[in-house]
C-alpha atoms as a PDB file:
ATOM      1  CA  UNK A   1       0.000   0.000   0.000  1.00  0.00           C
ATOM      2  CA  UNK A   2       1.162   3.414  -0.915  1.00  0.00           C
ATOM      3  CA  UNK A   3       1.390   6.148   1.265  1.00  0.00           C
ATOM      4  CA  UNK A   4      -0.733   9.514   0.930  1.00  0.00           C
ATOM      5  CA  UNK A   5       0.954  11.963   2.135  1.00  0.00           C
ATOM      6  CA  UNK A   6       4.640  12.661   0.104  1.00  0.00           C
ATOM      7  CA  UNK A   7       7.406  11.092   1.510  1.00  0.00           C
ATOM      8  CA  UNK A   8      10.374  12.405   2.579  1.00  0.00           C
ATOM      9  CA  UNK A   9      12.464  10.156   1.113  1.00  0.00           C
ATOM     10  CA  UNK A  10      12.775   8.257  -1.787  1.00  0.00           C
ATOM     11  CA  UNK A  11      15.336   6.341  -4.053  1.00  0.00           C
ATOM     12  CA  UNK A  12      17.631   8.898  -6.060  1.00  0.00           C
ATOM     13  CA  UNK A  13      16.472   7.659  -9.323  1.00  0.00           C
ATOM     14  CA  UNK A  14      13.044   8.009  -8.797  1.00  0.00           C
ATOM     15  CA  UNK A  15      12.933  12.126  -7.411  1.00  0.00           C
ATOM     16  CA  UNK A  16      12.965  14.700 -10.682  1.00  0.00           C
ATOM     17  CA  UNK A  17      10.647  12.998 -13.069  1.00  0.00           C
ATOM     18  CA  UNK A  18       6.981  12.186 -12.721  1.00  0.00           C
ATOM     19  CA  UNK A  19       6.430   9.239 -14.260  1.00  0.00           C
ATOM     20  CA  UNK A  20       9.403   7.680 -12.808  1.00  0.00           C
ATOM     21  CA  UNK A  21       8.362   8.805  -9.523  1.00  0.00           C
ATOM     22  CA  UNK A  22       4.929   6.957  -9.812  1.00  0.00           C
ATOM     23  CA  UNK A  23       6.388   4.217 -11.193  1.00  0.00           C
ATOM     24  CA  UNK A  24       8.775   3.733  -8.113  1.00  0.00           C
ATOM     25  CA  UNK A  25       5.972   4.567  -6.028  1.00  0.00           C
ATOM     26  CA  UNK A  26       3.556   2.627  -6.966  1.00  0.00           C
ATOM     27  CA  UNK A  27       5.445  -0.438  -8.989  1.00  0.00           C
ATOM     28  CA  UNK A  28       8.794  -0.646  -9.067  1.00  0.00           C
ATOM     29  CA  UNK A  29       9.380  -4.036  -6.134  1.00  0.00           C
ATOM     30  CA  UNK A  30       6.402  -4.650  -5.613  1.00  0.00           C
ATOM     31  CA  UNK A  31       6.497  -8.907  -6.123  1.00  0.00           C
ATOM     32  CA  UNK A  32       5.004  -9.975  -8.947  1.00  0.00           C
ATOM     33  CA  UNK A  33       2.745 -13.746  -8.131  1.00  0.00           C
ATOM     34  CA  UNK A  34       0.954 -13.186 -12.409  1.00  0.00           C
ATOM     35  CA  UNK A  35       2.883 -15.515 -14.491  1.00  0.00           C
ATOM     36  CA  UNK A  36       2.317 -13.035 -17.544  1.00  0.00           C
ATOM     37  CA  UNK A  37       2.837  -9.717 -16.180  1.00  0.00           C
ATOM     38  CA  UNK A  38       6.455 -11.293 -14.621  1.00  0.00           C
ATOM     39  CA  UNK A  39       6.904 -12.269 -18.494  1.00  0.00           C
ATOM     40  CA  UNK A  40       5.771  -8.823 -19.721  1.00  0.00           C
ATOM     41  CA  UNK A  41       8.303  -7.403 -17.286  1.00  0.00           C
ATOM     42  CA  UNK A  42      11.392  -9.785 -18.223  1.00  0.00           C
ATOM     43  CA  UNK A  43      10.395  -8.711 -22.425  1.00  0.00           C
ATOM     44  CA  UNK A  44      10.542  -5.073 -21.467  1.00  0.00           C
ATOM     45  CA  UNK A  45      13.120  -4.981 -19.742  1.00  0.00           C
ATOM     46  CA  UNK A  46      15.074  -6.879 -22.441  1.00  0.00           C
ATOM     47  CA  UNK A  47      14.205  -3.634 -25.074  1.00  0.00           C
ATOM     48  CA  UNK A  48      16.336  -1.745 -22.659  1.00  0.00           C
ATOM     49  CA  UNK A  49      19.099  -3.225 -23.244  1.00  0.00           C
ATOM     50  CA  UNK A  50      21.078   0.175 -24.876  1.00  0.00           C
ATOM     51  CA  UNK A  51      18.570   1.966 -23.083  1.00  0.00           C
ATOM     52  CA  UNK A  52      17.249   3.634 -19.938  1.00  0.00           C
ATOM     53  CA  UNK A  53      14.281   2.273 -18.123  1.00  0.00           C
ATOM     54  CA  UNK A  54      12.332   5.871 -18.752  1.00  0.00           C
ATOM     55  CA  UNK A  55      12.502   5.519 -22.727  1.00  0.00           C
ATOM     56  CA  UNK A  56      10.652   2.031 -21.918  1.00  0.00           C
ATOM     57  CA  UNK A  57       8.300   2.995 -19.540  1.00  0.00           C
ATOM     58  CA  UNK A  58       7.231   6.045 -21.789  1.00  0.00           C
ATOM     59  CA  UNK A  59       6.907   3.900 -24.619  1.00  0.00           C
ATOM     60  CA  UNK A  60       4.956   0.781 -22.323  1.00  0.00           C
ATOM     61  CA  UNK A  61       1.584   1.637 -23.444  1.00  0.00           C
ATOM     62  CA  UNK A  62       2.659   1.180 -27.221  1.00  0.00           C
ATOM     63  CA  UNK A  63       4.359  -2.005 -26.447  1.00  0.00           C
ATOM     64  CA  UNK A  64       1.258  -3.276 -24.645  1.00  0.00           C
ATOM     65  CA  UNK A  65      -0.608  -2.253 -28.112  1.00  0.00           C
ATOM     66  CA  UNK A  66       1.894  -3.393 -30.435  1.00  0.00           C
ATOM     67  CA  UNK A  67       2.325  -6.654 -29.024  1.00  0.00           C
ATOM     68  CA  UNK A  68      -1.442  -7.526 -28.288  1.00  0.00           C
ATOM     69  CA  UNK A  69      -1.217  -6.970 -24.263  1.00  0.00           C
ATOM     70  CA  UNK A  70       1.371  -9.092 -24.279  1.00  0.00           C
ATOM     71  CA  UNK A  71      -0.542 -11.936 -24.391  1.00  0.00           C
ATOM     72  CA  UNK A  72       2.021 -14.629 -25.270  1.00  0.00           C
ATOM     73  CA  UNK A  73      -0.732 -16.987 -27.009  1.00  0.00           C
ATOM     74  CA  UNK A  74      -1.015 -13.717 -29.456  1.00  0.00           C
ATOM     75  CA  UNK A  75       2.431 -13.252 -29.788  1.00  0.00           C
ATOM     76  CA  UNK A  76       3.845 -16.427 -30.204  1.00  0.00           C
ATOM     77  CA  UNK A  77       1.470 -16.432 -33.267  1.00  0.00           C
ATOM     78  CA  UNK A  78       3.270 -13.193 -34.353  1.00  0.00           C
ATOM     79  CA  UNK A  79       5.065 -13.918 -38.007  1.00  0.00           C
ATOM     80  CA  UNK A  80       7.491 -12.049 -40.636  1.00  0.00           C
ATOM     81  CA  UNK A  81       4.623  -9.545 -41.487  1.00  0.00           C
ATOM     82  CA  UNK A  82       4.159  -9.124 -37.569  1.00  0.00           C
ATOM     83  CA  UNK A  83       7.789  -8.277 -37.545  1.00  0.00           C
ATOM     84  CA  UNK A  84       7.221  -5.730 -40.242  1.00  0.00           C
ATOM     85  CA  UNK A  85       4.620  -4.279 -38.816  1.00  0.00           C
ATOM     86  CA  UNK A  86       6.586  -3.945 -35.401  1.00  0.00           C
ATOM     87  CA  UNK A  87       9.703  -2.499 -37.000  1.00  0.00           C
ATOM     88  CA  UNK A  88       7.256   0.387 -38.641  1.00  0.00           C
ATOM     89  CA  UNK A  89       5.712   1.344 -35.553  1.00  0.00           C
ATOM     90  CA  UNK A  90       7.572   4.084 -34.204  1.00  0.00           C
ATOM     91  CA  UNK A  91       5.813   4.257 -30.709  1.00  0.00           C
ATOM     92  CA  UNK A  92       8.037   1.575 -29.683  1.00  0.00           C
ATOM     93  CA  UNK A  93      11.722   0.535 -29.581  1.00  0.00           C
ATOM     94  CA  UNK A  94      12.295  -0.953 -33.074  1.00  0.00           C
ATOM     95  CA  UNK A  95      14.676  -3.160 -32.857  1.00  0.00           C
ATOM     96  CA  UNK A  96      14.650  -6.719 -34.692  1.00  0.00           C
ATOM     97  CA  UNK A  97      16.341  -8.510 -32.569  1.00  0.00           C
ATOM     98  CA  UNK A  98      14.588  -7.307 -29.628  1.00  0.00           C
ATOM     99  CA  UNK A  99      11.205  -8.156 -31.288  1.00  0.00           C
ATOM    100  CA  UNK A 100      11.985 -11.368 -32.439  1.00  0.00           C
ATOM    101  CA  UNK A 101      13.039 -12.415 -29.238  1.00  0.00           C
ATOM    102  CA  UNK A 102      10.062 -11.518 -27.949  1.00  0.00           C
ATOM    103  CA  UNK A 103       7.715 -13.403 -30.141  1.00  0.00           C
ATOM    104  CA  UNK A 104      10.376 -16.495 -29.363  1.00  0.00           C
ATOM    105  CA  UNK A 105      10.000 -15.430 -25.522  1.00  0.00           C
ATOM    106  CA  UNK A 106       6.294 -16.013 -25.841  1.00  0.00           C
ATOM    107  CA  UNK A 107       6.855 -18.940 -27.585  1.00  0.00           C
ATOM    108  CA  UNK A 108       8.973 -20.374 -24.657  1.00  0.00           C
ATOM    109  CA  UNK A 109       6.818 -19.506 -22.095  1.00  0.00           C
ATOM    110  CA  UNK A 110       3.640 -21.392 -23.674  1.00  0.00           C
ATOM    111  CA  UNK A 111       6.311 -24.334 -24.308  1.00  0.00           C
ATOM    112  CA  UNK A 112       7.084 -23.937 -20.268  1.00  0.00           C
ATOM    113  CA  UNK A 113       3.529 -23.958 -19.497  1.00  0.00           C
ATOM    114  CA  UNK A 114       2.927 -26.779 -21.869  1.00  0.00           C
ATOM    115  CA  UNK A 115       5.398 -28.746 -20.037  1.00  0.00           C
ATOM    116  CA  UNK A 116       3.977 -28.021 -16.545  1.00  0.00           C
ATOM    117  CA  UNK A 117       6.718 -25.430 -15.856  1.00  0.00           C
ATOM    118  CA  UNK A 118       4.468 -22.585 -14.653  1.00  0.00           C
ATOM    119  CA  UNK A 119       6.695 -19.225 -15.429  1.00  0.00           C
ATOM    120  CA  UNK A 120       5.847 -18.219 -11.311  1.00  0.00           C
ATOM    121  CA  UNK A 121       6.557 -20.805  -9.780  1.00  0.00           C
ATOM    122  CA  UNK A 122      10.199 -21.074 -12.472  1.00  0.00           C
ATOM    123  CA  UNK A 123      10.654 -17.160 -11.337  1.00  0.00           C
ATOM    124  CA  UNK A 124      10.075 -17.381  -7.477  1.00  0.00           C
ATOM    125  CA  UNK A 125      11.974 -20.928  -7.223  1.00  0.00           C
ATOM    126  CA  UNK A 126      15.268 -19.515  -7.260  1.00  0.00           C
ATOM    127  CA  UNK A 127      14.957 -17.158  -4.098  1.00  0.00           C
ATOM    128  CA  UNK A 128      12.400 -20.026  -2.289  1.00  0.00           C
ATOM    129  CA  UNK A 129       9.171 -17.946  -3.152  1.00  0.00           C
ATOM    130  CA  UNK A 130      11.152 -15.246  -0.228  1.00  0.00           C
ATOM    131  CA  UNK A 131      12.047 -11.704  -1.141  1.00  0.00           C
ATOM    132  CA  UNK A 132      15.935 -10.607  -0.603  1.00  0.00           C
ATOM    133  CA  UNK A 133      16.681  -7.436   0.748  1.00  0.00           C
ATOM    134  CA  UNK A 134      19.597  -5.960  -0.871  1.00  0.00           C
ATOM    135  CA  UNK A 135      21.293  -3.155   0.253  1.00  0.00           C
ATOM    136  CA  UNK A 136      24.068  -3.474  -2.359  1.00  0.00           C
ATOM    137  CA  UNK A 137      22.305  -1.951  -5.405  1.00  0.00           C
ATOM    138  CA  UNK A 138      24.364  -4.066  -7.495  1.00  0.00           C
ATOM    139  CA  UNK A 139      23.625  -4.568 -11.438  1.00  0.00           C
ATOM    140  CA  UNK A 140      23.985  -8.345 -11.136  1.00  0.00           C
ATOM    141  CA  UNK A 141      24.819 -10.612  -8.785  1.00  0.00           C
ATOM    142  CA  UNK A 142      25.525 -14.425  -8.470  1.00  0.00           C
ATOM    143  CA  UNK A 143      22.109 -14.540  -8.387  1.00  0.00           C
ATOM    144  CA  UNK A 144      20.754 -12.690 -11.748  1.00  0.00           C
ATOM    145  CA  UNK A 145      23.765 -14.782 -13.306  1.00  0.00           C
ATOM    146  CA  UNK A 146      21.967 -17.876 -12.660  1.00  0.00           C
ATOM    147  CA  UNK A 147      18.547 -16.996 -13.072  1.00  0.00           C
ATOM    148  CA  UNK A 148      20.117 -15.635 -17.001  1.00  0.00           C
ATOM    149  CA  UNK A 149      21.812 -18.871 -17.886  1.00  0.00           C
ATOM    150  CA  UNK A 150      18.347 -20.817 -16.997  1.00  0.00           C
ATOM    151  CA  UNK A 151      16.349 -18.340 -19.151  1.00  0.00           C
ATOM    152  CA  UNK A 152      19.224 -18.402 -21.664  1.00  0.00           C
ATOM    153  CA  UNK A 153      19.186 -22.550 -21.897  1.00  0.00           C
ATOM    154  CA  UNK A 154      15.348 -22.417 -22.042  1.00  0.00           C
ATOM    155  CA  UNK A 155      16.194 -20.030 -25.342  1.00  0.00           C
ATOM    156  CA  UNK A 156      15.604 -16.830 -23.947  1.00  0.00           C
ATOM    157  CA  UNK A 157      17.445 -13.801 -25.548  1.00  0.00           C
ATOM    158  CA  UNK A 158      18.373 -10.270 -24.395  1.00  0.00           C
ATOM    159  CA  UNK A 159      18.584 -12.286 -20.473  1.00  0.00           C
ATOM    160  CA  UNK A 160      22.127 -10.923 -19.440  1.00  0.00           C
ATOM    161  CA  UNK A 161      22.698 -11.354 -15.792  1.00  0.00           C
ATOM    162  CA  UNK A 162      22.170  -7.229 -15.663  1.00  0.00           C
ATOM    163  CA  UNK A 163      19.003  -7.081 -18.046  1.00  0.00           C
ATOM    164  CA  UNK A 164      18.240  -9.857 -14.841  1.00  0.00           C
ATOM    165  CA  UNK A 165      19.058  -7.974 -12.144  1.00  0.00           C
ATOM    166  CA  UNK A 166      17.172  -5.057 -13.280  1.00  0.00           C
ATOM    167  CA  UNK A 167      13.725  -7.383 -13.583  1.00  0.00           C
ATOM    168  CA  UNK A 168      14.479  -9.387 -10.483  1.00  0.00           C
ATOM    169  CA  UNK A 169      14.265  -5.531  -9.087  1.00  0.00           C
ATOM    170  CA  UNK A 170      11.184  -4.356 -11.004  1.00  0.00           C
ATOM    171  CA  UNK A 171       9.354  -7.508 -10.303  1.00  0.00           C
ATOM    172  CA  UNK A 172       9.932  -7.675  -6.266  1.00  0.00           C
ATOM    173  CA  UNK A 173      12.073 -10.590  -6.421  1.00  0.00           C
ATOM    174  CA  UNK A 174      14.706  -8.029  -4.763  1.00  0.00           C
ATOM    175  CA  UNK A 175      13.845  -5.667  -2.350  1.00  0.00           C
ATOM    176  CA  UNK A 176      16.589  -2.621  -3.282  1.00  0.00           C
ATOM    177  CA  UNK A 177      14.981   0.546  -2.119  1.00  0.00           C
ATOM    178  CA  UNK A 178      17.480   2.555  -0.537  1.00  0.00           C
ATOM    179  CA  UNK A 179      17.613   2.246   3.122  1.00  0.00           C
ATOM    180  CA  UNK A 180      16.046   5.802   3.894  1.00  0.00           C
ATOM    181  CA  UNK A 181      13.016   5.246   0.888  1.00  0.00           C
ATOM    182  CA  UNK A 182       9.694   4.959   2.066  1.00  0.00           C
ATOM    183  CA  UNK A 183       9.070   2.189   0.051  1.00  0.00           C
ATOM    184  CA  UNK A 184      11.501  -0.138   1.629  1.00  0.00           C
ATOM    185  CA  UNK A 185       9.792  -0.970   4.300  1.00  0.00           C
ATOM    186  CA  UNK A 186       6.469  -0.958   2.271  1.00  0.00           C
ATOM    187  CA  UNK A 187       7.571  -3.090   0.811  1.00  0.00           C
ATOM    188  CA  UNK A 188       9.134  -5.503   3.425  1.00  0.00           C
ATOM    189  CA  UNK A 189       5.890  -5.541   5.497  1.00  0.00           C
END
């Protein structure tokens, strides 16, 4: 739950812009149970690779368009003229690479499913279902190193143990609020 009033603290990142500020506040590590939206998360985060976070998360309502809500049963269906389509649309990054490893994300994660691997309970397993609460602010640890070369052997692209890190934070599977943000301990409780 976020609190009413303005804090008096928050993380550094988060303070001059308003859309980063609501994202922090309201978002960014919170944990993430929906096996799509942690999906949606890990896909977005890979089209920042080269990137900051804020060109993403202005862009995240075209993405959500573009790419059907990220519904991975629609986008694994995505083909070459999908692709096309994609590269032309200039509300969102337009990067091959990045696209087509999106529609091959989605295609994983109904393959996972398929299997019996549900993408929570594959996200969660490597941290016991229990948030960590980092006070490092590292870009990748052991940790995001591992969770990328599982992702990466399952045929995920755009998973470096960074691009990791950075989800693992967005998605509450870290807890990295600075010490004196009021969301830390929002968060914790």
């Amino acid at each position: 739950m976020t609190s009413t009033r303005e804090p008096t603290h928050r993380c550094s990142w988060a303070q001059r812009d308003p859309q980063m500020r609501a994202y922090h506040d309201t978002e960014w590590g919170v944990p993430i149970h929906d096996a799509r939206l942690l999906w949606e998360t890990l896909m977005l985060e890979g089209f920042q690779a080269g990137l900051s976070w804020q060109v993403i998360l202005r862009k995240r309502e075209a993405f959500r368009n573009a790419f059907e809500g990220f519904d991975p049963a629609k986008v694994a269906a995505f083909g070459p003229d999908d692709v096309d389509r994609l590269m032309g649309n200039a509300g969102i990054v337009r990067a091959r690479a990045k696209i087509e490893a999106t529609i091959k994300g989605a295609q994983i994660y109904l393959d996972m499913q398929a299997r019996g691997e549900d993408f929570t309970s594959f996200c969660w397993s490597f941290t016991q279902g229990q948030v960590i609460h980092s006070e490092q602010h590292d870009t990748e640890t052991a940790l995001s190193a591992t969770i990328s070369k599982e992702l990466k052997l399952r045929g995920f692209k755009f998973v470096g143990p960074t691009i990791v890190y950075a989800w693992m934070q967005a998605v509450g599977i870290v807890n990295d609020h600075a010490a004196e943000c009021f969301r830390r301990a929002e968060i914790a409780s």
